[in-house]
PDB file of N, CA and C in Angstrom:
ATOM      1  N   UNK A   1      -7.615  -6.001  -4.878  1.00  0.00           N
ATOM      2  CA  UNK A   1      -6.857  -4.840  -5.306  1.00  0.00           C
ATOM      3  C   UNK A   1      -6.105  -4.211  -4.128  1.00  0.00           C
ATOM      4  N   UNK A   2      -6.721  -4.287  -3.322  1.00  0.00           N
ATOM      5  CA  UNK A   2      -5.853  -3.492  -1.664  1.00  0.00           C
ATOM      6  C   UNK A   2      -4.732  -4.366  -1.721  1.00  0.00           C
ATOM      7  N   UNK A   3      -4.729  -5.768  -1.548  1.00  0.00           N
ATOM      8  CA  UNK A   3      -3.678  -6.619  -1.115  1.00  0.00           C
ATOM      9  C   UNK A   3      -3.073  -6.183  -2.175  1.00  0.00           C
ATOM     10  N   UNK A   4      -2.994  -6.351  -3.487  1.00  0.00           N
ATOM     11  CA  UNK A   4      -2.124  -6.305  -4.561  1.00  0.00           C
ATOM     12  C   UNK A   4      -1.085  -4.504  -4.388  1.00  0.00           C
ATOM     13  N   UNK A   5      -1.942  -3.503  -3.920  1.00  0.00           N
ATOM     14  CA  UNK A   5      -0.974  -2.444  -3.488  1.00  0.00           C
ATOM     15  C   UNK A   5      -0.528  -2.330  -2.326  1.00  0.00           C
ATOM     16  N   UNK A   6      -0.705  -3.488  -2.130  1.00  0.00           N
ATOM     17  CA  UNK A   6       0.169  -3.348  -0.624  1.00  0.00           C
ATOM     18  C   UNK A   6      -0.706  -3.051   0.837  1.00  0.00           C
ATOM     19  N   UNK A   7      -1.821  -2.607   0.930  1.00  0.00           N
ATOM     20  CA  UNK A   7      -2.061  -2.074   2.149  1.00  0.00           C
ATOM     21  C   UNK A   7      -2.953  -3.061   2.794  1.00  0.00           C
ATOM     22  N   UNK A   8      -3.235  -3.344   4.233  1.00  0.00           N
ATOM     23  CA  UNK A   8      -4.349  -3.094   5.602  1.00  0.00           C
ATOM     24  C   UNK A   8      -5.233  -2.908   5.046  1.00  0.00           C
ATOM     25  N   UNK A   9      -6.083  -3.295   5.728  1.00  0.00           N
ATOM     26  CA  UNK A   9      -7.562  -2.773   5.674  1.00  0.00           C
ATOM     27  C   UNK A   9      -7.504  -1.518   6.435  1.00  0.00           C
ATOM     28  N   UNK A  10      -6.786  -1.290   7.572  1.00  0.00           N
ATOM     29  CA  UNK A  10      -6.596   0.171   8.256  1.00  0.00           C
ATOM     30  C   UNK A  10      -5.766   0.707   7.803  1.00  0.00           C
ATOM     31  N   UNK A  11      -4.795   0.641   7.180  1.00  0.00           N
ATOM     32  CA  UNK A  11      -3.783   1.701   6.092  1.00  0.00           C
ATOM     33  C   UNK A  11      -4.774   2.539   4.795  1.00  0.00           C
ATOM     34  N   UNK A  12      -5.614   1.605   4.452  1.00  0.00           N
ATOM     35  CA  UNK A  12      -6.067   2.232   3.261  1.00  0.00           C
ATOM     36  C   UNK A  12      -7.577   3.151   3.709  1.00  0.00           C
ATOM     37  N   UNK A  13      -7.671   2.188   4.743  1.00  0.00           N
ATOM     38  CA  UNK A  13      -9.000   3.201   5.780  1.00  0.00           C
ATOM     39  C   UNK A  13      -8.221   4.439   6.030  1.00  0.00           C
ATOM     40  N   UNK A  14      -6.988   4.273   6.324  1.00  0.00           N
ATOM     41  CA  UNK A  14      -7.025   5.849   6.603  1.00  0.00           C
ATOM     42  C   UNK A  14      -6.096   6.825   5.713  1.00  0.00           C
ATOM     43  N   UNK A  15      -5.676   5.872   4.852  1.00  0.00           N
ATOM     44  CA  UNK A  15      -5.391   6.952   3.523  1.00  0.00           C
ATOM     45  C   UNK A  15      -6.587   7.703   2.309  1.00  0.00           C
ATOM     46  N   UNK A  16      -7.798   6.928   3.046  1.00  0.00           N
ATOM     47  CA  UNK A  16      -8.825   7.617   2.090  1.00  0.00           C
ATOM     48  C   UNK A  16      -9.799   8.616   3.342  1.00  0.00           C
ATOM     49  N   UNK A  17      -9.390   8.415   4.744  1.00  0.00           N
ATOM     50  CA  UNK A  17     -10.143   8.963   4.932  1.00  0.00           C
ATOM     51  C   UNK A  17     -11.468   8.032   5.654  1.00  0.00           C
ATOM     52  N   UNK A  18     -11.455   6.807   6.148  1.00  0.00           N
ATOM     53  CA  UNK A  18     -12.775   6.119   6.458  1.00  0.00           C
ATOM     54  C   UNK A  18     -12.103   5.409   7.570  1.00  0.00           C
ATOM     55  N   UNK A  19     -13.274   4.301   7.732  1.00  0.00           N
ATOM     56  CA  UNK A  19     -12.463   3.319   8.933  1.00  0.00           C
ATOM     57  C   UNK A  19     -12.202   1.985   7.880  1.00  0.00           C
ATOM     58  N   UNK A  20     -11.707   1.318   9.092  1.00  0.00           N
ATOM     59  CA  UNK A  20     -11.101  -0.089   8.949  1.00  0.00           C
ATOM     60  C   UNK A  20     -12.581  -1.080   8.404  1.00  0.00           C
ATOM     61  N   UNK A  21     -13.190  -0.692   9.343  1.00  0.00           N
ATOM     62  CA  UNK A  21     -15.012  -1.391   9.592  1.00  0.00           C
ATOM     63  C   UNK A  21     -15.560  -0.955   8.202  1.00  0.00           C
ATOM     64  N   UNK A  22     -15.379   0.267   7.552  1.00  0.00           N
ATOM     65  CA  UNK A  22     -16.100   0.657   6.057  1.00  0.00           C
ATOM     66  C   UNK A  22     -15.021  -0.232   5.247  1.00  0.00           C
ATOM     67  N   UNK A  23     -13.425  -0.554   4.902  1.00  0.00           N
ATOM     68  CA  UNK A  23     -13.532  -1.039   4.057  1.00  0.00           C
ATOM     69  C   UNK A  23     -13.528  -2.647   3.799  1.00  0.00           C
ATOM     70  N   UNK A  24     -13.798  -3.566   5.193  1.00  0.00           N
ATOM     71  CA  UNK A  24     -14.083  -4.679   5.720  1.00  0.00           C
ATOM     72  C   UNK A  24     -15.708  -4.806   5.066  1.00  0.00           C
ATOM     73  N   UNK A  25     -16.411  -3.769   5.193  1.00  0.00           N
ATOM     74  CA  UNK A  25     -17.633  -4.321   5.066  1.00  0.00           C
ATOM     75  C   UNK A  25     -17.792  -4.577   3.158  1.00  0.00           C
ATOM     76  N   UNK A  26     -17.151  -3.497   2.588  1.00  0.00           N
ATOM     77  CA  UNK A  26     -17.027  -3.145   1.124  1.00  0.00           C
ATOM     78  C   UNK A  26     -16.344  -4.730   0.640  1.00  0.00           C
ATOM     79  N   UNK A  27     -15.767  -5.047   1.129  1.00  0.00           N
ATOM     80  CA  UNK A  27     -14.694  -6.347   0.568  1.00  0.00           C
ATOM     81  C   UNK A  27     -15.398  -7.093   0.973  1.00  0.00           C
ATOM     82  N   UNK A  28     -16.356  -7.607   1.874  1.00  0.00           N
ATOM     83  CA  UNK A  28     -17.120  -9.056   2.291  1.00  0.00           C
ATOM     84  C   UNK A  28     -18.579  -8.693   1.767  1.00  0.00           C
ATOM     85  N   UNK A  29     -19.364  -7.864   2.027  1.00  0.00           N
ATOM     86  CA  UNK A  29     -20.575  -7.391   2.178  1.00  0.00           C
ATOM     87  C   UNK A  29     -21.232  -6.919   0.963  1.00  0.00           C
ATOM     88  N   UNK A  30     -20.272  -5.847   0.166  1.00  0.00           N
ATOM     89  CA  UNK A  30     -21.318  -5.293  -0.987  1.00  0.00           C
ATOM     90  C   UNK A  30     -20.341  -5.073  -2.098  1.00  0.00           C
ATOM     91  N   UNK A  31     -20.877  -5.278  -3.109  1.00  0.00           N
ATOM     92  CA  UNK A  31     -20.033  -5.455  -4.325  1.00  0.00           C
ATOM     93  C   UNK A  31     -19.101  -4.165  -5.289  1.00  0.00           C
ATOM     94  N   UNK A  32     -19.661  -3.009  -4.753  1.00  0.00           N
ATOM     95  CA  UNK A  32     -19.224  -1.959  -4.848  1.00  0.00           C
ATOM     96  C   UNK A  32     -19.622  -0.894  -4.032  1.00  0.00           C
ATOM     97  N   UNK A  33     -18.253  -0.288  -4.063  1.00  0.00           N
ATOM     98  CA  UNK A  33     -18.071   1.025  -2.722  1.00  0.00           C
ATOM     99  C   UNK A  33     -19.280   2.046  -2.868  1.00  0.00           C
ATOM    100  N   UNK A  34     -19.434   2.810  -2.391  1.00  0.00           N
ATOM    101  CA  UNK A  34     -20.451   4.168  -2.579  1.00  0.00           C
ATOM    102  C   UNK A  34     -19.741   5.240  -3.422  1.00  0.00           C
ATOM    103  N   UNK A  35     -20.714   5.659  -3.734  1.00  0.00           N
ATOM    104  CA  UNK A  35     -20.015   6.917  -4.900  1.00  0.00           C
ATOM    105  C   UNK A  35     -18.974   7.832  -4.088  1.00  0.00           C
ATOM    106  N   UNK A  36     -19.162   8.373  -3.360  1.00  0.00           N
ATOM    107  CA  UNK A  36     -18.792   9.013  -2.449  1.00  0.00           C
ATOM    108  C   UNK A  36     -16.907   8.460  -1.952  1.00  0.00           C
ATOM    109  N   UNK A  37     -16.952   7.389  -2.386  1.00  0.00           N
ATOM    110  CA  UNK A  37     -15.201   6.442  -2.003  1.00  0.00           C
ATOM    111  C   UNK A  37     -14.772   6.228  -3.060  1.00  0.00           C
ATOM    112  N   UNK A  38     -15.476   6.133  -4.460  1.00  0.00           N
ATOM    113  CA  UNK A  38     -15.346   5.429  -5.577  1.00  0.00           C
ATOM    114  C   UNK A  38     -13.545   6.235  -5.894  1.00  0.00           C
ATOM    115  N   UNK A  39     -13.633   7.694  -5.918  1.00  0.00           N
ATOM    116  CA  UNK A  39     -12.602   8.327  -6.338  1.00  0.00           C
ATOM    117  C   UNK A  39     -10.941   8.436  -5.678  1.00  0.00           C
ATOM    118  N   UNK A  40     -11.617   8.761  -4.336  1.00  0.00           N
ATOM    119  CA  UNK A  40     -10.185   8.372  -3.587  1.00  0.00           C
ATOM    120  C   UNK A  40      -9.757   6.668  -3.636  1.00  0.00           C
ATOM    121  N   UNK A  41     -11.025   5.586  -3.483  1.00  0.00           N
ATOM    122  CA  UNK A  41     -10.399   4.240  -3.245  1.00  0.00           C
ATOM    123  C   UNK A  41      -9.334   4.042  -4.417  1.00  0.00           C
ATOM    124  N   UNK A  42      -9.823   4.443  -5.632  1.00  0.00           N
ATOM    125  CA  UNK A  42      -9.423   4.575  -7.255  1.00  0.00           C
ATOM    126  C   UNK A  42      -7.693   4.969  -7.118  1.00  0.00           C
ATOM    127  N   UNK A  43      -7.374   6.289  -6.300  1.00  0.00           N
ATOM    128  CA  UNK A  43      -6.603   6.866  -6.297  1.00  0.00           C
ATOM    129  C   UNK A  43      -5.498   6.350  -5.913  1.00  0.00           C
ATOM    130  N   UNK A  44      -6.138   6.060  -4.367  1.00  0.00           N
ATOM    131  CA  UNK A  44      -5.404   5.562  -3.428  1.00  0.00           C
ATOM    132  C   UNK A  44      -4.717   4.197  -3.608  1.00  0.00           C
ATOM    133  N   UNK A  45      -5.455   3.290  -4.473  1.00  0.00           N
ATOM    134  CA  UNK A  45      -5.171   1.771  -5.614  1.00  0.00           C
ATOM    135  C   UNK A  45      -4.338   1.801  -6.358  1.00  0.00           C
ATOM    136  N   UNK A  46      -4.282   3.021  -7.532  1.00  0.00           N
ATOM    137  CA  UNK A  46      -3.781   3.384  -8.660  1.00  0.00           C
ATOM    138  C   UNK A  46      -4.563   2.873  -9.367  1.00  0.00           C
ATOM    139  N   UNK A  47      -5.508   2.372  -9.777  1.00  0.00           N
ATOM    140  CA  UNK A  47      -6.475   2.143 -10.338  1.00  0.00           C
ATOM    141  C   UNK A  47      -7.884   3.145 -11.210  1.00  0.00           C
ATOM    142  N   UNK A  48      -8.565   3.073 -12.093  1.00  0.00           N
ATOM    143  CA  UNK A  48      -9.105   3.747 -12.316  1.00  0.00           C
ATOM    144  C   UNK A  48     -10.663   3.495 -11.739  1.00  0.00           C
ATOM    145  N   UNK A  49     -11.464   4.166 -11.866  1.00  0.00           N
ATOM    146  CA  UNK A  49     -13.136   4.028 -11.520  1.00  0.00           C
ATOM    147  C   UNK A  49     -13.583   2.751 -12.228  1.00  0.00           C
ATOM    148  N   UNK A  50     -13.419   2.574 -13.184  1.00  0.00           N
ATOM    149  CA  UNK A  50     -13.692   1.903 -13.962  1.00  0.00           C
ATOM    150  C   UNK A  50     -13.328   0.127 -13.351  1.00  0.00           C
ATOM    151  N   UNK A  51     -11.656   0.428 -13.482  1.00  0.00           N
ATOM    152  CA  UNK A  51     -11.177  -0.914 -13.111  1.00  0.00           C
ATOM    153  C   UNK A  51     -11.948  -1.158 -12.175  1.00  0.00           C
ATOM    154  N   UNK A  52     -12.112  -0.495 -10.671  1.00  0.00           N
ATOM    155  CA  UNK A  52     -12.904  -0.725  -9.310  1.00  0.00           C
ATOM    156  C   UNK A  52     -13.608  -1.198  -9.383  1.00  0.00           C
ATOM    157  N   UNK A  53     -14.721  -0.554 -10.327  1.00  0.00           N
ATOM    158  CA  UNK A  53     -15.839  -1.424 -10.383  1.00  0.00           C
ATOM    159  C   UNK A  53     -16.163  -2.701 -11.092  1.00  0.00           C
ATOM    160  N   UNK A  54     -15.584  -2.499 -11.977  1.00  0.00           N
ATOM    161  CA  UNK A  54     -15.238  -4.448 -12.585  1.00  0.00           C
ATOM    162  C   UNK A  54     -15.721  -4.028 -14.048  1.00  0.00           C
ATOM    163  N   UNK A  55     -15.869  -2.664 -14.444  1.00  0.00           N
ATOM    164  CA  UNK A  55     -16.301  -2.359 -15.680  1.00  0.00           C
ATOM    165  C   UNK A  55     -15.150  -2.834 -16.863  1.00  0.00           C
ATOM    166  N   UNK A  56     -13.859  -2.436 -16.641  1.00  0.00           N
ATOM    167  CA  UNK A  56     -12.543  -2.785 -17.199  1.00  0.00           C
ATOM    168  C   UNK A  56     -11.532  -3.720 -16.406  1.00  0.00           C
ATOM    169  N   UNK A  57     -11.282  -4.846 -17.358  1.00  0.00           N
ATOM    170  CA  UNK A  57     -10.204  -4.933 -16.764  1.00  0.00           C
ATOM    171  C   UNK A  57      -9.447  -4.637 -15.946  1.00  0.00           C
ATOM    172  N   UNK A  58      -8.674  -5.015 -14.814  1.00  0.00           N
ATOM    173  CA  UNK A  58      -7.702  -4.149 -14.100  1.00  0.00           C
ATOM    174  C   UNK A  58      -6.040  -4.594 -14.528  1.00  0.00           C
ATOM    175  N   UNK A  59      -5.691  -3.606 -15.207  1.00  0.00           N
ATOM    176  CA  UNK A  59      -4.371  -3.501 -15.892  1.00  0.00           C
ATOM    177  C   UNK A  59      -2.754  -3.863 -14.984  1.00  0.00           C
ATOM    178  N   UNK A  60      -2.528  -5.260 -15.369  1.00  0.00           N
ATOM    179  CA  UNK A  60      -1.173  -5.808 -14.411  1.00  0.00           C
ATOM    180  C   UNK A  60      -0.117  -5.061 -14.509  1.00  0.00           C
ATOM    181  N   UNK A  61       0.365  -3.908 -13.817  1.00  0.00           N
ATOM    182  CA  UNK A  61       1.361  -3.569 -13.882  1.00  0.00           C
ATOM    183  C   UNK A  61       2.436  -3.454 -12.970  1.00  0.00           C
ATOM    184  N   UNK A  62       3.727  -3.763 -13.515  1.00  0.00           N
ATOM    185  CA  UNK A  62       4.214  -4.267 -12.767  1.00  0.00           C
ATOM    186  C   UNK A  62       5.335  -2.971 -11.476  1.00  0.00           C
ATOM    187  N   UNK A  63       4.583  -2.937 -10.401  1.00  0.00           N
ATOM    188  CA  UNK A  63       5.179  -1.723  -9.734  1.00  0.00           C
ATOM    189  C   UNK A  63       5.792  -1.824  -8.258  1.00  0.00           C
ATOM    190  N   UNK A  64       6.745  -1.325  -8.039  1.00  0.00           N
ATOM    191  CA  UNK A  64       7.167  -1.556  -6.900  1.00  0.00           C
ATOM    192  C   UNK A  64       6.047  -1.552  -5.801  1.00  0.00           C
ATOM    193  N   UNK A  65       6.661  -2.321  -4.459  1.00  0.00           N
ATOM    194  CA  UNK A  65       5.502  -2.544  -3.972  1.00  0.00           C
ATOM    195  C   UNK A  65       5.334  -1.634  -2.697  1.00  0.00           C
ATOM    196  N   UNK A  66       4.244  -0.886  -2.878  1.00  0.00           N
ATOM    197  CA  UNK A  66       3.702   0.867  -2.359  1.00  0.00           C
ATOM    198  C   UNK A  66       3.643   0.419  -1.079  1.00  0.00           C
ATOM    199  N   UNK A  67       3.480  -0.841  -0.367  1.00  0.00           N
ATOM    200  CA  UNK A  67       3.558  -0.629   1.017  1.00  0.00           C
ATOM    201  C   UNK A  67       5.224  -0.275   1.540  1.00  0.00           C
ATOM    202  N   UNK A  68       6.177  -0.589   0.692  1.00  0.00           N
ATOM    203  CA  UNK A  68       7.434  -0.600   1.044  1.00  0.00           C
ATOM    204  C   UNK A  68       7.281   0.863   0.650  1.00  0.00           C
ATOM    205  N   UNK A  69       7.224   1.437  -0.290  1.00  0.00           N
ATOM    206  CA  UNK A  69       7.439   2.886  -0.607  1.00  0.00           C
ATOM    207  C   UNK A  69       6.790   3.863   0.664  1.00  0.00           C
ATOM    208  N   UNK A  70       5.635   3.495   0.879  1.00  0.00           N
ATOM    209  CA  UNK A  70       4.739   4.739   2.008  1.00  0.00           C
ATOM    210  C   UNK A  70       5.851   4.330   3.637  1.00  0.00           C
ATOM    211  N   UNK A  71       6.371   3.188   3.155  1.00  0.00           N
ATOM    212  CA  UNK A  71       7.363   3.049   4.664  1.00  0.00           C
ATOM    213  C   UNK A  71       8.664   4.059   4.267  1.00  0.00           C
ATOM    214  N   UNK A  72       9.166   3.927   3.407  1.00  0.00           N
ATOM    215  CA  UNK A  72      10.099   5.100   2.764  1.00  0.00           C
ATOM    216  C   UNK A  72      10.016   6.413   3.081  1.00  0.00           C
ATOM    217  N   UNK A  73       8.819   6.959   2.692  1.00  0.00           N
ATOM    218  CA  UNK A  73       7.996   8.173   3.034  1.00  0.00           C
ATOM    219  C   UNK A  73       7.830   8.435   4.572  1.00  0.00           C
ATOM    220  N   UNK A  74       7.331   7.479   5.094  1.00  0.00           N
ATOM    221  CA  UNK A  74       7.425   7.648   6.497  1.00  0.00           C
ATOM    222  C   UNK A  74       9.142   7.968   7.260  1.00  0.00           C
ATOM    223  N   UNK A  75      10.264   6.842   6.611  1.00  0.00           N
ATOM    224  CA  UNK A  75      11.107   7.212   7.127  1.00  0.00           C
ATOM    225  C   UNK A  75      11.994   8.690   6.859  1.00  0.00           C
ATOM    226  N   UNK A  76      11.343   8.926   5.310  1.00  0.00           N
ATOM    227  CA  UNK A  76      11.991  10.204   5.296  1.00  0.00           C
ATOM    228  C   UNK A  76      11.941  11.198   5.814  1.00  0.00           C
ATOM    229  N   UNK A  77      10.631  11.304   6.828  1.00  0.00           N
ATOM    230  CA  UNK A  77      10.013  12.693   7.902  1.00  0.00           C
ATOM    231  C   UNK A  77      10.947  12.333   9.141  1.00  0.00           C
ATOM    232  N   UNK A  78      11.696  11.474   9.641  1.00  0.00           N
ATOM    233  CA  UNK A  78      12.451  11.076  10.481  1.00  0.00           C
ATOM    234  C   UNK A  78      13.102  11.837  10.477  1.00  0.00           C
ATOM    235  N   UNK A  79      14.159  12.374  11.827  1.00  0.00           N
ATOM    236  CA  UNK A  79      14.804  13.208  12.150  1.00  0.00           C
ATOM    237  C   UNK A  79      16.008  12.518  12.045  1.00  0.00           C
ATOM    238  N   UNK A  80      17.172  13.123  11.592  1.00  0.00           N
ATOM    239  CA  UNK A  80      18.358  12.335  10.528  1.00  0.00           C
ATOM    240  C   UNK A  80      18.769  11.305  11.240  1.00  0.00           C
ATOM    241  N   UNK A  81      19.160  11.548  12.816  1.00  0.00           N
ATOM    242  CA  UNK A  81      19.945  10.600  13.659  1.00  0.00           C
ATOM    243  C   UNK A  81      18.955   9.314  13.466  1.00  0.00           C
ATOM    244  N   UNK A  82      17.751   9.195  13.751  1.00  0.00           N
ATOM    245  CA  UNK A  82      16.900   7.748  13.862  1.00  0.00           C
ATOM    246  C   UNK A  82      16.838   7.363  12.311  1.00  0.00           C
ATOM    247  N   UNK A  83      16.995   8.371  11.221  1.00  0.00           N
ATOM    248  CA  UNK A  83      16.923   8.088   9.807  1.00  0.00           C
ATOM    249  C   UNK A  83      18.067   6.994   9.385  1.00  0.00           C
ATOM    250  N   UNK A  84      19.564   7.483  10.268  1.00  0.00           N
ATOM    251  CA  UNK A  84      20.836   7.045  10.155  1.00  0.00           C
ATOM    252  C   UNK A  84      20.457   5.135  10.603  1.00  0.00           C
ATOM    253  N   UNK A  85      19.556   5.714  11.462  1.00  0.00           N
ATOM    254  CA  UNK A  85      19.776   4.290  12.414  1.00  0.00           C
ATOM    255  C   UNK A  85      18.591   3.197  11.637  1.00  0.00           C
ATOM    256  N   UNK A  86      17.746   3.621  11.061  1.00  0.00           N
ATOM    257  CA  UNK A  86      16.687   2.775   9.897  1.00  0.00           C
ATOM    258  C   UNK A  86      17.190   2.162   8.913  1.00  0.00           C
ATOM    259  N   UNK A  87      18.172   3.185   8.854  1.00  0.00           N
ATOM    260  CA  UNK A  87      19.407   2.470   7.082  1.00  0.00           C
ATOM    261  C   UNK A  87      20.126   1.909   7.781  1.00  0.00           C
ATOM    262  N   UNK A  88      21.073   1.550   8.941  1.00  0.00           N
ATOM    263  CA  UNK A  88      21.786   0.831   9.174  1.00  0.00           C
ATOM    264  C   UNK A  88      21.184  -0.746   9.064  1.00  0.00           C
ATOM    265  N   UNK A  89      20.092  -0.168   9.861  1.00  0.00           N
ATOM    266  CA  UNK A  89      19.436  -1.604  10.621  1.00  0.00           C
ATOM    267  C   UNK A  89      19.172  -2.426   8.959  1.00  0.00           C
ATOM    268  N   UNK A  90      18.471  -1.586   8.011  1.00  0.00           N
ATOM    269  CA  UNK A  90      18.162  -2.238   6.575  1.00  0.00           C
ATOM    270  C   UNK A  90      19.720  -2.300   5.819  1.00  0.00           C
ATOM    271  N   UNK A  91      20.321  -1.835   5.910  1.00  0.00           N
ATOM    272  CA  UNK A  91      21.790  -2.386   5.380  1.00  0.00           C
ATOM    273  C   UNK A  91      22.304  -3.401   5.742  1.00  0.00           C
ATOM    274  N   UNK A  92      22.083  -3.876   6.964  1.00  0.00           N
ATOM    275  CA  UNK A  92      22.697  -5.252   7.850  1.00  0.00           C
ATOM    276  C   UNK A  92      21.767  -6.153   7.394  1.00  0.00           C
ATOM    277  N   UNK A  93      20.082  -5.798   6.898  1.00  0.00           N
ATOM    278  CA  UNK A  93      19.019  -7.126   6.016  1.00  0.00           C
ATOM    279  C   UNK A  93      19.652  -7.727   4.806  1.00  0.00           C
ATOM    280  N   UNK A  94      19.923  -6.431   4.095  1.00  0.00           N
ATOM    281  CA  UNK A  94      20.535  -6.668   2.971  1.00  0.00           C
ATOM    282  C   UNK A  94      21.929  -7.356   2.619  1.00  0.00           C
ATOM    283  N   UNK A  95      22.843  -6.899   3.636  1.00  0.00           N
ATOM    284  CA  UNK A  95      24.665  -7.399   3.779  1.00  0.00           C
ATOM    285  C   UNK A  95      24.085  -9.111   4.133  1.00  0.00           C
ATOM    286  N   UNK A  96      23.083  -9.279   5.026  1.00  0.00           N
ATOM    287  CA  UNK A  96      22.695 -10.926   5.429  1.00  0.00           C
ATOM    288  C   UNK A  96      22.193 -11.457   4.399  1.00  0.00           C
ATOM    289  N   UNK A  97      21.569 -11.047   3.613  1.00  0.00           N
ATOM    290  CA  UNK A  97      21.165 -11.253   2.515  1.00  0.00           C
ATOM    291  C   UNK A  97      21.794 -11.901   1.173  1.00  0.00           C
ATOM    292  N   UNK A  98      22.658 -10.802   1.028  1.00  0.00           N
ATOM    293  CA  UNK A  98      23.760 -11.295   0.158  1.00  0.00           C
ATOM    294  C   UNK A  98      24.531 -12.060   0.322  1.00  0.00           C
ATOM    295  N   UNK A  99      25.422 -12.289   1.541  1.00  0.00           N
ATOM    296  CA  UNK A  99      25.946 -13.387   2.309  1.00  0.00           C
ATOM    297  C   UNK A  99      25.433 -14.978   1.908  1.00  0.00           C
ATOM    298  N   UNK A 100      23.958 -15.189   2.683  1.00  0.00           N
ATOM    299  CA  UNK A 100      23.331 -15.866   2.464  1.00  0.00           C
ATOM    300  C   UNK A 100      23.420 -16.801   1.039  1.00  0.00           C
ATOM    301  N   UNK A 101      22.838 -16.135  -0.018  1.00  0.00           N
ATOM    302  CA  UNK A 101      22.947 -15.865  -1.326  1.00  0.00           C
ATOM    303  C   UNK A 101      24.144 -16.395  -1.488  1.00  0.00           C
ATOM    304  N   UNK A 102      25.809 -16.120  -1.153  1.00  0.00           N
ATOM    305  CA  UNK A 102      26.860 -16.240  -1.610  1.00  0.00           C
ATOM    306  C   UNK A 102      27.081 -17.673  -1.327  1.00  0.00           C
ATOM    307  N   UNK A 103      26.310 -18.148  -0.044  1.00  0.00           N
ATOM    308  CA  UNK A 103      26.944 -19.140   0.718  1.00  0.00           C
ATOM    309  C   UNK A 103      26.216 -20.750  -0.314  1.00  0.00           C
TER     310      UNK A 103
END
């Protein structure tokens, strides 16, 4: 479920709040998180309690992919001039892109 939204084992460690080492051990070691993570891991997934724990299904939906979005978010706290210079640099991925594509 982490890989599928996109994150690290240290991105999602520290969007809930834990380390890298707690959610390494949760994914190899023990089959479900502690009560205590159950709600933010849930959150932080988009997922419900339920899905997490393997009670339900976990529902395929199809969503942009949140590691690209929280990079979005990040660039939007950017101060405009380096903001200017993030979109250039991703406008010239994209212009190669299409090119590519054409050729």
């Amino acid at each position: 479920m982490r890989k599928a939204a996109g994150y690290t084992q240290k991105e999602l460690a520290e969007e809930i709040g834990a380390t890298r080492r707690v959610i390494a051990y949760y994914e190899t070691e023990s089959e479900h998180p502690p009560a205590n993570l159950l709600v933010d891991l849930a959150q932080a997934l988009k997922v419900s309690t339920d899905e997490l724990l393997g009670v339900k299904p976990v529902k395929k939906v199809s969503q942009p992919d949140s590691r690209l979005l929280r990079r979005m978010q990040q660039i939007e706290k950017l101060d405009a001039a380096t903001k200017r210079q993030v979109i250039q640099v991703i406008d010239t991925f994209i212009e190669n892109a299409k090119l590519k594509k054409q050729a």
